[in-house]
C-alpha atoms as a PDB file:
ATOM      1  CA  UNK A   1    -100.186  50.489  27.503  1.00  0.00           C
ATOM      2  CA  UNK A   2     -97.838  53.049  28.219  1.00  0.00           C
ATOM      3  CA  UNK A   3     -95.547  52.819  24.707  1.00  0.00           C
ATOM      4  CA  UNK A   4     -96.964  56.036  23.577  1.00  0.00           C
ATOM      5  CA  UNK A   5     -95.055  59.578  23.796  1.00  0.00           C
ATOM      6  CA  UNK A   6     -93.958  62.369  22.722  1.00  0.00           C
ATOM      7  CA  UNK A   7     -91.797  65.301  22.721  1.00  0.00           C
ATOM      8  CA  UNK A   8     -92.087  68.810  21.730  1.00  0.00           C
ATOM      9  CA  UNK A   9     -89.679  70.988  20.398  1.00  0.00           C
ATOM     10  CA  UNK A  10     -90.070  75.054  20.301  1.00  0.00           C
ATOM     11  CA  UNK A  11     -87.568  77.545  18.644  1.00  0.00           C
ATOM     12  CA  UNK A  12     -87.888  81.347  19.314  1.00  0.00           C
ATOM     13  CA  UNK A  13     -87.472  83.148  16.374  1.00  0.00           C
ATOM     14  CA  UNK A  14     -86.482  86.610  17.214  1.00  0.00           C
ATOM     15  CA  UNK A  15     -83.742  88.721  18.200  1.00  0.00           C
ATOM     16  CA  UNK A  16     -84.746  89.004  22.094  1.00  0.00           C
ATOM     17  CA  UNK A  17     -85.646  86.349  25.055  1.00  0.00           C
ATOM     18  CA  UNK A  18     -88.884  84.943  24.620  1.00  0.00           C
ATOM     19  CA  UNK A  19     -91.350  83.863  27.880  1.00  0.00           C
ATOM     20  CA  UNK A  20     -93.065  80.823  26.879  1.00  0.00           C
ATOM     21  CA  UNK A  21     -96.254  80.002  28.946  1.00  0.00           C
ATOM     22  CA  UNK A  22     -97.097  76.093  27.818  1.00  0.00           C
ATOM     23  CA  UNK A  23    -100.132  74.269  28.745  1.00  0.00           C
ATOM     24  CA  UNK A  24    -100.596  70.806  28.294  1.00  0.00           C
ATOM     25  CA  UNK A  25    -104.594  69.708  27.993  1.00  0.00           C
ATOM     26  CA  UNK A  26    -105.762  66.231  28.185  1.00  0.00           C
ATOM     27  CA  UNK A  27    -108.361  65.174  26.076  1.00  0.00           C
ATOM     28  CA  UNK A  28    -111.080  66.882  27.967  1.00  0.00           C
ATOM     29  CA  UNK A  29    -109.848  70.306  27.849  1.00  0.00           C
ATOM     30  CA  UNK A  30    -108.147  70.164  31.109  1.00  0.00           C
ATOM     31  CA  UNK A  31    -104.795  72.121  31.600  1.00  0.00           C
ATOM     32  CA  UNK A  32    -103.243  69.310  33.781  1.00  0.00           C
ATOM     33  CA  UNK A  33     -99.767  71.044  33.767  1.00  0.00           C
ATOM     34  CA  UNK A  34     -98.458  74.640  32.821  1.00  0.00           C
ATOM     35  CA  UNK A  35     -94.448  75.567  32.742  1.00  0.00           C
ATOM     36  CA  UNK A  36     -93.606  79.468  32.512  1.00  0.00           C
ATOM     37  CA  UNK A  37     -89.988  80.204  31.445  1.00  0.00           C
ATOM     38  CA  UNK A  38     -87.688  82.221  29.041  1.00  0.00           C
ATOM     39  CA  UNK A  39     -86.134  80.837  25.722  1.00  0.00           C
ATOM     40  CA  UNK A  40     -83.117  83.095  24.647  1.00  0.00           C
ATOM     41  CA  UNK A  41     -82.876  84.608  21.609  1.00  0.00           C
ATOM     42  CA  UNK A  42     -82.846  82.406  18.122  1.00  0.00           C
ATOM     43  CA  UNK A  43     -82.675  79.607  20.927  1.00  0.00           C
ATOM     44  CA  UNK A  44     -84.776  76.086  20.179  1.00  0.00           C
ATOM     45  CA  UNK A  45     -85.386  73.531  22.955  1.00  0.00           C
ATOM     46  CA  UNK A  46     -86.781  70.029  23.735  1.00  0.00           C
ATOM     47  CA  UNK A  47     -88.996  68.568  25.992  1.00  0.00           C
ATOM     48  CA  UNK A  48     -89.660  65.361  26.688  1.00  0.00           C
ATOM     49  CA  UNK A  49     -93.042  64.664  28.135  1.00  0.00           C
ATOM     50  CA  UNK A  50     -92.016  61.512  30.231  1.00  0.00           C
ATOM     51  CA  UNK A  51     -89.629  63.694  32.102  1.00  0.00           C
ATOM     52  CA  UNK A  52     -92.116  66.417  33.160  1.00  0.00           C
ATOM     53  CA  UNK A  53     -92.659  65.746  36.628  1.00  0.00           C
ATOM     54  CA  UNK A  54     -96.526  67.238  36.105  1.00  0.00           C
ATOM     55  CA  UNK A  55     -97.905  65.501  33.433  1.00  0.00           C
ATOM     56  CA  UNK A  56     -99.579  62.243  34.622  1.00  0.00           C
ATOM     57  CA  UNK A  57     -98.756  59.091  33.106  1.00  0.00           C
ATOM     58  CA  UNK A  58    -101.318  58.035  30.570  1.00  0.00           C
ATOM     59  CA  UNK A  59    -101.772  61.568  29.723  1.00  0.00           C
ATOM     60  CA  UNK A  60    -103.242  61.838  26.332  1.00  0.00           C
ATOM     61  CA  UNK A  61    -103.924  65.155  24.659  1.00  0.00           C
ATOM     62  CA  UNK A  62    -102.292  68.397  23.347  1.00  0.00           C
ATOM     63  CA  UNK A  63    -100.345  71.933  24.174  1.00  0.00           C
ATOM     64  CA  UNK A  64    -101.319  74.920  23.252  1.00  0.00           C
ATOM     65  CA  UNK A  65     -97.801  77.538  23.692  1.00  0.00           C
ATOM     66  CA  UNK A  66     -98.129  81.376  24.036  1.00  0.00           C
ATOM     67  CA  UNK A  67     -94.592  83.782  24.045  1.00  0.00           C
ATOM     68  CA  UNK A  68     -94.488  87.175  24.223  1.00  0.00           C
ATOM     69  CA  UNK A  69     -91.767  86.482  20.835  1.00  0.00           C
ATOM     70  CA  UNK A  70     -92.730  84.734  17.661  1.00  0.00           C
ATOM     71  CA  UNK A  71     -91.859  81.283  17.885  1.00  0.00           C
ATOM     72  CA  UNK A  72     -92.481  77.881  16.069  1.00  0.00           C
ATOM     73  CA  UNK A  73     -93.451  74.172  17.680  1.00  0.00           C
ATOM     74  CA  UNK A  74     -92.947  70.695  16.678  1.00  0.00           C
ATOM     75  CA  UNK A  75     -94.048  67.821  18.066  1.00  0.00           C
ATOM     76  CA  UNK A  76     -92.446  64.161  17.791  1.00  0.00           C
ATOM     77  CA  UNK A  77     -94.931  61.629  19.199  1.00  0.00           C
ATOM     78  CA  UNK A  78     -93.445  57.862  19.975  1.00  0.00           C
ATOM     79  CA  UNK A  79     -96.130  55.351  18.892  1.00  0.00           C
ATOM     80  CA  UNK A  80     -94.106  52.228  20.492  1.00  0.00           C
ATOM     81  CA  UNK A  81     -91.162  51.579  18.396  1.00  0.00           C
ATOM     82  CA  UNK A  82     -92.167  54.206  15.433  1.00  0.00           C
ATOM     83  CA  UNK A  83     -91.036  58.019  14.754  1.00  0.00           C
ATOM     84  CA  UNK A  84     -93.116  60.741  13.564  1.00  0.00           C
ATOM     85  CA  UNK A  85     -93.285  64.413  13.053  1.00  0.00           C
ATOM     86  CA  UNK A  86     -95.819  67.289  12.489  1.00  0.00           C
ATOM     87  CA  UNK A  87     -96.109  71.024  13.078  1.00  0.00           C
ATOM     88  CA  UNK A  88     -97.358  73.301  15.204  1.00  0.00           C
ATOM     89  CA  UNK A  89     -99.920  75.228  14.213  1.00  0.00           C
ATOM     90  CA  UNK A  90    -100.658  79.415  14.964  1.00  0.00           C
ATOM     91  CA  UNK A  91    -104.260  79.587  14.528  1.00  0.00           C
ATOM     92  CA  UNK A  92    -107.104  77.543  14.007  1.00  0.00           C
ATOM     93  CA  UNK A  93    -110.494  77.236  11.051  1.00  0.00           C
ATOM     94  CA  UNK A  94    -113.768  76.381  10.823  1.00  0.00           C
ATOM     95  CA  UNK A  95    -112.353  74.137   8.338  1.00  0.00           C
ATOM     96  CA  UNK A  96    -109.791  70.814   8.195  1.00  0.00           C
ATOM     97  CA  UNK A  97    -109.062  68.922   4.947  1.00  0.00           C
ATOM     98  CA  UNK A  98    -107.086  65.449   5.349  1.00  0.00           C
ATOM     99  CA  UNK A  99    -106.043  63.916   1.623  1.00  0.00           C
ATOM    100  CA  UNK A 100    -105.294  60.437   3.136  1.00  0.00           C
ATOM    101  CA  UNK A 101    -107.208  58.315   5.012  1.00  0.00           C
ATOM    102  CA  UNK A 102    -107.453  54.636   5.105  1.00  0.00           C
ATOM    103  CA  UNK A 103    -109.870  51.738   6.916  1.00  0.00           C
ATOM    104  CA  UNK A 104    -107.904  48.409   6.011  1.00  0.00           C
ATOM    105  CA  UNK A 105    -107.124  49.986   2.861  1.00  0.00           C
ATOM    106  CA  UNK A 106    -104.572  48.194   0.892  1.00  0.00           C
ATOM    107  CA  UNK A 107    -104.923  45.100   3.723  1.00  0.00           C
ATOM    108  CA  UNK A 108    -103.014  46.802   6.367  1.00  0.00           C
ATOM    109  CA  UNK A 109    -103.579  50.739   5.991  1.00  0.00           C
ATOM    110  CA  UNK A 110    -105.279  52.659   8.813  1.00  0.00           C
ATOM    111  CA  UNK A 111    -105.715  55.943   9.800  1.00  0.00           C
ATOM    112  CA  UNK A 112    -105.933  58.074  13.398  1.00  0.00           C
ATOM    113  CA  UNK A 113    -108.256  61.301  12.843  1.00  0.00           C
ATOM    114  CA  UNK A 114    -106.769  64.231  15.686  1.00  0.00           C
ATOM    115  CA  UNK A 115    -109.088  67.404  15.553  1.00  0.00           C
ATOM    116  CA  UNK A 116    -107.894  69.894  18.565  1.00  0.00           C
ATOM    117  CA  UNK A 117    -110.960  72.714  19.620  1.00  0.00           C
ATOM    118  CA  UNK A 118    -108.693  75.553  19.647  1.00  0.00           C
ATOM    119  CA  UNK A 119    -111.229  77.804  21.869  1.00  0.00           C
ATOM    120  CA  UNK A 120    -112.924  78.533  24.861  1.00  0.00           C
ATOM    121  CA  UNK A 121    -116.201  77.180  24.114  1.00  0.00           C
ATOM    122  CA  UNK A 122    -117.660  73.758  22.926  1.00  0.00           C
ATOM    123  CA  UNK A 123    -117.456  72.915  19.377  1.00  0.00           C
ATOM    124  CA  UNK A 124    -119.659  70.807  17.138  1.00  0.00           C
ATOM    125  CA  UNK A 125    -118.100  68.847  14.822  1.00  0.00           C
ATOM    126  CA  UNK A 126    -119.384  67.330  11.325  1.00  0.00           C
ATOM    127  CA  UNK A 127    -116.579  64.749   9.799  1.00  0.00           C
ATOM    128  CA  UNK A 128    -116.800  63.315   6.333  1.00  0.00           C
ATOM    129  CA  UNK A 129    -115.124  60.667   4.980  1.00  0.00           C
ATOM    130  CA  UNK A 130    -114.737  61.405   1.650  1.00  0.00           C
ATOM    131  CA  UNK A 131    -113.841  58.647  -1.331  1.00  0.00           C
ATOM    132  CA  UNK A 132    -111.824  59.416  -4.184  1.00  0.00           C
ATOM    133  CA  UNK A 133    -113.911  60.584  -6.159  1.00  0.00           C
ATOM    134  CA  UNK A 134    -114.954  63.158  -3.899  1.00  0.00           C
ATOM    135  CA  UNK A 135    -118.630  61.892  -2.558  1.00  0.00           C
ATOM    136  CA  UNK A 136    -119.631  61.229   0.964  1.00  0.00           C
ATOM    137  CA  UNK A 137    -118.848  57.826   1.914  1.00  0.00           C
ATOM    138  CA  UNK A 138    -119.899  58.805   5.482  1.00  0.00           C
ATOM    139  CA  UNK A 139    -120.972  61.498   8.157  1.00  0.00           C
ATOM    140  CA  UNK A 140    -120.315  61.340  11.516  1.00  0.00           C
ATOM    141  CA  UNK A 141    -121.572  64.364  13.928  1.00  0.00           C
ATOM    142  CA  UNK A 142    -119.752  64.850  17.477  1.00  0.00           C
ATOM    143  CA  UNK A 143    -118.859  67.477  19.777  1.00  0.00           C
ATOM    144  CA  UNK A 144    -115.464  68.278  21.440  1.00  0.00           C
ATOM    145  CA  UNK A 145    -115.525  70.527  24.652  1.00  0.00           C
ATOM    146  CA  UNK A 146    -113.238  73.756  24.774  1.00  0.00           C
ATOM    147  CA  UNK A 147    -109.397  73.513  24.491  1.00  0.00           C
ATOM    148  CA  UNK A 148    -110.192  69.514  23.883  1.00  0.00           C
ATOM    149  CA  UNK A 149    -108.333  67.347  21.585  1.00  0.00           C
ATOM    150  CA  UNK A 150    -110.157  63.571  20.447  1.00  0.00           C
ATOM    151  CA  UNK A 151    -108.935  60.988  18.501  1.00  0.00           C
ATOM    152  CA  UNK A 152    -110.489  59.084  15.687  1.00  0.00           C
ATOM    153  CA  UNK A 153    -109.585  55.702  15.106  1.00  0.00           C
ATOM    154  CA  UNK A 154    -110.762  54.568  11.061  1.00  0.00           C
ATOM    155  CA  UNK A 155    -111.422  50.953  12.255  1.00  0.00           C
ATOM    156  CA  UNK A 156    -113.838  52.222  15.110  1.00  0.00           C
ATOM    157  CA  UNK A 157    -115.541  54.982  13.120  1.00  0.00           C
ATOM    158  CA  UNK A 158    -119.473  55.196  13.829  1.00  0.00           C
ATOM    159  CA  UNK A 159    -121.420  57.347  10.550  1.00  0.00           C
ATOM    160  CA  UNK A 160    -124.598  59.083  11.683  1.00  0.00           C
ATOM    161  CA  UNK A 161    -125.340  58.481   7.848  1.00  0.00           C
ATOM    162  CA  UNK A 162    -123.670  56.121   5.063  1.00  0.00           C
ATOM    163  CA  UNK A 163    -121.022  54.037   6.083  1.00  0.00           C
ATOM    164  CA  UNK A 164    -117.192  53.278   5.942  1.00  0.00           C
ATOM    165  CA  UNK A 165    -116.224  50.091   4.135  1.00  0.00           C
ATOM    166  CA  UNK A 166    -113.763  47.918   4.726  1.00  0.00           C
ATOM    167  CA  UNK A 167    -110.900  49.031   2.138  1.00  0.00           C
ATOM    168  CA  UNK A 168    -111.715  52.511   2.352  1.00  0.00           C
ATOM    169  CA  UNK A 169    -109.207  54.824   0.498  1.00  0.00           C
ATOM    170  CA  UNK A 170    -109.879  58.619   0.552  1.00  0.00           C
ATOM    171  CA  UNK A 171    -110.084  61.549   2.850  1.00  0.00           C
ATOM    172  CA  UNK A 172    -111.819  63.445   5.229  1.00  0.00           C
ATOM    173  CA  UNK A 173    -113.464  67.067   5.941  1.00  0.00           C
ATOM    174  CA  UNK A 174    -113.657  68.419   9.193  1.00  0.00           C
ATOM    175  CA  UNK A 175    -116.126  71.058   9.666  1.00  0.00           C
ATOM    176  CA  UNK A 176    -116.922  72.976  13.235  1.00  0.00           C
ATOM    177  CA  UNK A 177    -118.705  75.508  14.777  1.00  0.00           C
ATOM    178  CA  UNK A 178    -115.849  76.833  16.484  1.00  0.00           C
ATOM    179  CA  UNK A 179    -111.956  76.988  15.236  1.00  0.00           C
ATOM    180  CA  UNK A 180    -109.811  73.507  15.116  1.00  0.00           C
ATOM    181  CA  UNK A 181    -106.676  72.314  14.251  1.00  0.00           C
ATOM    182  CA  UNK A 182    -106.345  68.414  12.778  1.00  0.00           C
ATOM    183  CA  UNK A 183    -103.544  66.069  12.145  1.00  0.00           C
ATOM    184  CA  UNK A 184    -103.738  62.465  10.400  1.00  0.00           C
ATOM    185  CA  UNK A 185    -101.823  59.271  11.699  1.00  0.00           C
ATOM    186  CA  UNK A 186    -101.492  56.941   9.218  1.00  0.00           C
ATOM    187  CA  UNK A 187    -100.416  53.332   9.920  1.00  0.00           C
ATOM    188  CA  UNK A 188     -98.588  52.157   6.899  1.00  0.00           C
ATOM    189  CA  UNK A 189     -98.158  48.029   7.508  1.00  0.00           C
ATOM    190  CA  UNK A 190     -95.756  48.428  10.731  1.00  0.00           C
ATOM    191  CA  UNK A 191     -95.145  51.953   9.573  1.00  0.00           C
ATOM    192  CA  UNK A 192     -96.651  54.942  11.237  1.00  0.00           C
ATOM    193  CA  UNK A 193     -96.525  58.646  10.014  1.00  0.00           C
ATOM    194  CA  UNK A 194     -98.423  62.063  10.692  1.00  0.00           C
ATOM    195  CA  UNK A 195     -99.484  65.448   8.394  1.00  0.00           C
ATOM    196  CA  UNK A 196    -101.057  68.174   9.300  1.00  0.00           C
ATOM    197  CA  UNK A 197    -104.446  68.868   8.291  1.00  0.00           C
ATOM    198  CA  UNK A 198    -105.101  72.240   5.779  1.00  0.00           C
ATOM    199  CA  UNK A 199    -107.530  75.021   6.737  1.00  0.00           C
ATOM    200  CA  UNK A 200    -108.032  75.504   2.796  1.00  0.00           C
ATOM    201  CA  UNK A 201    -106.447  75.606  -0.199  1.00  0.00           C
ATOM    202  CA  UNK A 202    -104.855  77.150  -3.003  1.00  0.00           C
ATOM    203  CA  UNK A 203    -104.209  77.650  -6.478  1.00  0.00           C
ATOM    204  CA  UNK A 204    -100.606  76.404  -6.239  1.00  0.00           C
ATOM    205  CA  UNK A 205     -98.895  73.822  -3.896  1.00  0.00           C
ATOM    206  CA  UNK A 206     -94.879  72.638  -4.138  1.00  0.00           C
ATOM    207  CA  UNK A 207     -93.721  69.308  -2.474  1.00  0.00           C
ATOM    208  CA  UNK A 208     -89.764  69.517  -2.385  1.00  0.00           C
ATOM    209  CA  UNK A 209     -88.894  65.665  -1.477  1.00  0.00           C
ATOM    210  CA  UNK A 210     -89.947  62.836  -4.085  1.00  0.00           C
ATOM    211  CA  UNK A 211     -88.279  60.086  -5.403  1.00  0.00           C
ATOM    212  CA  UNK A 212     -88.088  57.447  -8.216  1.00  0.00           C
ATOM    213  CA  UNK A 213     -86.213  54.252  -7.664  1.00  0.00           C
ATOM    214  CA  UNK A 214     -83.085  56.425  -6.292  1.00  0.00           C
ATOM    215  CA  UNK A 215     -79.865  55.712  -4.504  1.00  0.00           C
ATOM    216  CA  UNK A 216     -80.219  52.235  -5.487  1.00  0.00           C
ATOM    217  CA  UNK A 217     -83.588  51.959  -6.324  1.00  0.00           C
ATOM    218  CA  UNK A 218     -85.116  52.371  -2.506  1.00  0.00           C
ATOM    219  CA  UNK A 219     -86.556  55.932  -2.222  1.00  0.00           C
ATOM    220  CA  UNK A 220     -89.602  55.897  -3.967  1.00  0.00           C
ATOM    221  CA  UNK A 221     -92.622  58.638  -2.955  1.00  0.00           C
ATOM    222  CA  UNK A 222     -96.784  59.014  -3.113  1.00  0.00           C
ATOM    223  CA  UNK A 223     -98.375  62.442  -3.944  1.00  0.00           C
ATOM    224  CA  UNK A 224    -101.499  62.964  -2.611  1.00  0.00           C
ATOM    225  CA  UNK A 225    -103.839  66.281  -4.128  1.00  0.00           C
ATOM    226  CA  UNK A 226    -107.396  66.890  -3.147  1.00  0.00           C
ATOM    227  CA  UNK A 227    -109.653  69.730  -4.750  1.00  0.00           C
ATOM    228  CA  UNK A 228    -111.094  71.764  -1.498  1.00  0.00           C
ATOM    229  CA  UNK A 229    -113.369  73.605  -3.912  1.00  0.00           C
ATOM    230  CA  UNK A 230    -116.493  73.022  -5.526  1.00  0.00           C
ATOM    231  CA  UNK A 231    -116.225  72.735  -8.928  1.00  0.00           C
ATOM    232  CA  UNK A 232    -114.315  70.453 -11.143  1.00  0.00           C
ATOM    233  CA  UNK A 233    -110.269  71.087 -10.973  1.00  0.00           C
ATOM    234  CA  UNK A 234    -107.850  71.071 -14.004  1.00  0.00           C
ATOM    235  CA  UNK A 235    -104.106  70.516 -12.396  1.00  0.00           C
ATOM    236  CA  UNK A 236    -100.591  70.387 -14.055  1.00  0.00           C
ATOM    237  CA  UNK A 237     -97.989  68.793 -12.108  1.00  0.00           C
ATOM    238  CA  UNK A 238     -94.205  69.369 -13.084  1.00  0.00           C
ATOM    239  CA  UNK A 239     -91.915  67.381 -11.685  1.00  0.00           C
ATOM    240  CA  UNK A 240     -88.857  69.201 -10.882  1.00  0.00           C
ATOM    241  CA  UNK A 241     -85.527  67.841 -10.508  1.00  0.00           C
ATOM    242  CA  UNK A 242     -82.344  69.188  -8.306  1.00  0.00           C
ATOM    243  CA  UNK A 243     -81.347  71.145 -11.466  1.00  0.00           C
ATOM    244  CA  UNK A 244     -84.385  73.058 -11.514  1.00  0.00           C
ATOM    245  CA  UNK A 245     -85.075  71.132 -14.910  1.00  0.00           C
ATOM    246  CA  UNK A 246     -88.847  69.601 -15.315  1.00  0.00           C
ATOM    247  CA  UNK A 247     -88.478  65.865 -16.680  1.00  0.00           C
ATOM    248  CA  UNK A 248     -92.001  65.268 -16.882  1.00  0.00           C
ATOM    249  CA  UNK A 249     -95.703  67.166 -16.819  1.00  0.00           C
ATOM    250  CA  UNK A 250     -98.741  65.441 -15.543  1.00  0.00           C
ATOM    251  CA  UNK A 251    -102.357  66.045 -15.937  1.00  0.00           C
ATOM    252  CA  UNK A 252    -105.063  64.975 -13.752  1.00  0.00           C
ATOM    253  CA  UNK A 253    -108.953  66.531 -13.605  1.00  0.00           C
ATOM    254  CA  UNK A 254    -110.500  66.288  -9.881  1.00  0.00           C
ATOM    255  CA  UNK A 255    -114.075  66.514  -9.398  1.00  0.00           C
ATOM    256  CA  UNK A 256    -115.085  69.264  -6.294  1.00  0.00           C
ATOM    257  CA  UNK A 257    -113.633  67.121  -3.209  1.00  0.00           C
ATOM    258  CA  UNK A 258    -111.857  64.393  -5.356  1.00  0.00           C
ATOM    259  CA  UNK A 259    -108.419  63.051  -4.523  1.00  0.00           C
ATOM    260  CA  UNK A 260    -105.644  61.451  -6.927  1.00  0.00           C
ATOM    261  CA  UNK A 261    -103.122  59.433  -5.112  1.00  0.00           C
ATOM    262  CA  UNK A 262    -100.193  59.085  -7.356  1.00  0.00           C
ATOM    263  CA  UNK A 263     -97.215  56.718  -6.859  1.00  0.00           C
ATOM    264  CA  UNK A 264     -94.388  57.908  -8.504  1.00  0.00           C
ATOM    265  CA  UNK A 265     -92.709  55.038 -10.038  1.00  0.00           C
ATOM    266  CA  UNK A 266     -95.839  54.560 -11.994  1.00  0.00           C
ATOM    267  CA  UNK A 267     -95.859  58.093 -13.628  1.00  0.00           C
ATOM    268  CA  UNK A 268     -94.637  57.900 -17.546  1.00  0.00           C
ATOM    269  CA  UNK A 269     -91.473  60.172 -18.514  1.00  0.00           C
ATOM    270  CA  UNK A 270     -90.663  60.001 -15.199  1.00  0.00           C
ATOM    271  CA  UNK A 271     -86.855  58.450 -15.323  1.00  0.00           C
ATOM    272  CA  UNK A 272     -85.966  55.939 -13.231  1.00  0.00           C
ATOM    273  CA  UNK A 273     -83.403  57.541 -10.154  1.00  0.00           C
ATOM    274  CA  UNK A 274     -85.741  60.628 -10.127  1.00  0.00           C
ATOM    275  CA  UNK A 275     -85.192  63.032  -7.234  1.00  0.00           C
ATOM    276  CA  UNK A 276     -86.499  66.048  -6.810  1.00  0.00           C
ATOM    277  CA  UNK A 277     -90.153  67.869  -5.979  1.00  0.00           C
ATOM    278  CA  UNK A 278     -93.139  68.843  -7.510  1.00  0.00           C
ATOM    279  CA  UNK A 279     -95.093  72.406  -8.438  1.00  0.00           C
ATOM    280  CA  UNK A 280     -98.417  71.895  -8.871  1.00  0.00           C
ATOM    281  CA  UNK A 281    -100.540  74.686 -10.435  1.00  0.00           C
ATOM    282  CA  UNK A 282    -104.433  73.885 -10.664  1.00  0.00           C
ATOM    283  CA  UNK A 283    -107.759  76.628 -11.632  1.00  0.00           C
ATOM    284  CA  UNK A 284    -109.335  75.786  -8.267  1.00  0.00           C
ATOM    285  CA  UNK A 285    -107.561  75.445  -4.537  1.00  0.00           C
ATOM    286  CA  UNK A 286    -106.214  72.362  -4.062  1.00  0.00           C
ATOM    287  CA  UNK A 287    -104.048  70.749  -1.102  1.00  0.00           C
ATOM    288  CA  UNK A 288    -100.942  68.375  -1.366  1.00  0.00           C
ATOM    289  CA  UNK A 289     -99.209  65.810   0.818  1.00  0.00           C
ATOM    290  CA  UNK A 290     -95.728  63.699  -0.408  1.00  0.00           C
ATOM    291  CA  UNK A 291     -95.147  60.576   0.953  1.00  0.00           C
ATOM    292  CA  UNK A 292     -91.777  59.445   0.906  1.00  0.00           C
ATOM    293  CA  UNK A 293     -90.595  55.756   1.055  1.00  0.00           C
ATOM    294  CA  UNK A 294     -87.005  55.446   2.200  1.00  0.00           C
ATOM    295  CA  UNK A 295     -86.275  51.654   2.147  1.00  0.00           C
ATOM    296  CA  UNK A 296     -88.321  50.018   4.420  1.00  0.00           C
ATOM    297  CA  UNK A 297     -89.082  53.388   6.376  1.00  0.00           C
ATOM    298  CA  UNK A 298     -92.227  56.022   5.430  1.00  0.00           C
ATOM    299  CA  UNK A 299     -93.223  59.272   6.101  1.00  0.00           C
ATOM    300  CA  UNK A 300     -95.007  62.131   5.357  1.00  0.00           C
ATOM    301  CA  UNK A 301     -95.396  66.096   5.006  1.00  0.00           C
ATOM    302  CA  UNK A 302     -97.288  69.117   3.649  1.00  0.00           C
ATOM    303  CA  UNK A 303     -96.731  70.519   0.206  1.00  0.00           C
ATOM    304  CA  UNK A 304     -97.284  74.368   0.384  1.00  0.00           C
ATOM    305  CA  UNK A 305     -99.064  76.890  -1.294  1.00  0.00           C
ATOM    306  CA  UNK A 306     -95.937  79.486  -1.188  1.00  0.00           C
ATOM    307  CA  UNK A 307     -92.430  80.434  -0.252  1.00  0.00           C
ATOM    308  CA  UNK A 308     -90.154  83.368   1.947  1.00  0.00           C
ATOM    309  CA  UNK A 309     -86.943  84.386   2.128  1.00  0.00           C
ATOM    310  CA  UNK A 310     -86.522  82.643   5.760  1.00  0.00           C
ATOM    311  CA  UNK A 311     -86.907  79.256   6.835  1.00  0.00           C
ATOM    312  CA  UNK A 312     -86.749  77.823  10.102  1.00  0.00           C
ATOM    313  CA  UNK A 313     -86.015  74.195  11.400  1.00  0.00           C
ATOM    314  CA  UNK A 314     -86.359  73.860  15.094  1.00  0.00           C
END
């Protein structure tokens, strides 16, 4: 209906002018419109797809951004009145784990599946929605054409086997025959918010942003972890506050697949006006998404597996 957008943000990261070449693909794997030109040094910039005279309206689909410098991508998509994030990704995997999905979970929580083919030849796909527990709730089996980029709405899902209740609560694994990239859209009430899906796991994840009841009781946070192996995980949280001090340690045991959702204000020794992040060490590879709740407004991110001595923030 025309309210959805997006813009895309790049930053070069080097010392010297980068040439961008950026193709924008529809959701058949069609390059509909490519723009060639230089970003300076350190430089980040914005575009706005609306105002590209090249990209036809209704356009629905991806970008896929090559520079002769290294360089990092965001995109921003509008979904009518809501506000989202998510990264761009270098490379693709055979692989995509999700932690949080929903189908009318909670009454109003839904979730939009994105899996990009990353290649030059047709993938097959295999998608399982996962419960919490870590068992197949349901398979579904599709195939996305080169460069291609689908969506996958969780109130329209099909399942070649099993099935996907009303209520649902739990993840999803994305495997192909060729490399992808995935993100999840999840519709929070009138709230909307992306992640990025994980290639795989590891034995350590930190989420920097989660909140108790603070400045005034209105930032509050979910943690999402999912075990990506196959065996049984043991995994200690800490909770970390600005100080560097841990308040609080908390254990949870995932089966092979499982996922804990975790709401914050509900964890014990956890004082009330808690903000800070989380490192999360576990004896198989795990994944991690925080969920912040700022007031009335949500959103979402990746925890990572490790650190550097440079950040950037285009």
């Amino acid at each position: 209906g025309g309210s959805y957008k997006s813009a895309l943000y790049i930053q070069n990261l080097s010392n010297g002018s980068a040439n961008l070449t950026i193709e924008f693909i529809n959701d058949s794997g069609v390059v509909v419109h490519t723009i060639t030109e230089p970003l300076a040094a350190k430089a980040s910039k914005g575009y706005w797809l609306s105002s590209i005279g090249g990209i036809p309206a209704g356009f629905a689909g991806g970008a896929k951004i090559t520079a002769d410098q290294p360089i990092l991508a965001v995109g921003r998509p509008h979904i009518g009145s809501e506000v989202m994030t998510y990264n761009g990704v270098s490379s693709g995997s055979i692989t995509a784990w999700l932690p949080m999905f929903f189908k009318n979970g909670f009454g109003s929580y839904n979730t939009a599946l994105y899996v990009q083919n990353v290649t030059n030849a047709s993938a097959s796909l295999t998608i399982e929605y996962l419960n919490l527990d870590g068992t197949v709730a349901c398979t579904d089996n599709d195939t996305l054409a080169a460069n291609a980029s689908k969506g996958y709405w969780s109130l329209a899902v099909t399942c070649d086997s099993g099935s996907l209740p009303s209520g649902f609560v739990g993840g999803v694994k994305v495997t192909s025959t060729q490399n992808i990239l995935a993100v999840g859209r999840a519709h929070l009430g009138s709230q909307i918010t992306t992640y990025n899906g994980f290639a795989g796991g590891a034995t350590n994840a930190y989420v920097p942003m989660l909140f108790k009841n603070a400045f005034g009781g209105s930032y509050q946070s979910a943690l999402y972890l999912q075990n990506v192996s196959g065996s049984s995980a043991n995994v200690t949280i800490e909770y970390v506050d600005n100080s560097g001090s841990v308040v609080t340690t908390q254990n949870v045991t995932l089966a092979a697949n499982a996922i804990s959702s975790i709401w914050l204000p509900g964890v014990a020794g956890l004082p009330d006006g808690f903000v800070g992040g989380a490192r999360i060490t576990a004896d198989q590879n795990i994944i991690a998404v925080g969920r912040p709740h700022l007031g009335s407004e949500i959103t979402a991110y990746n925890g990572a597996s490790t650190g550097s001595l440079t950040a950037y923030l285009p």
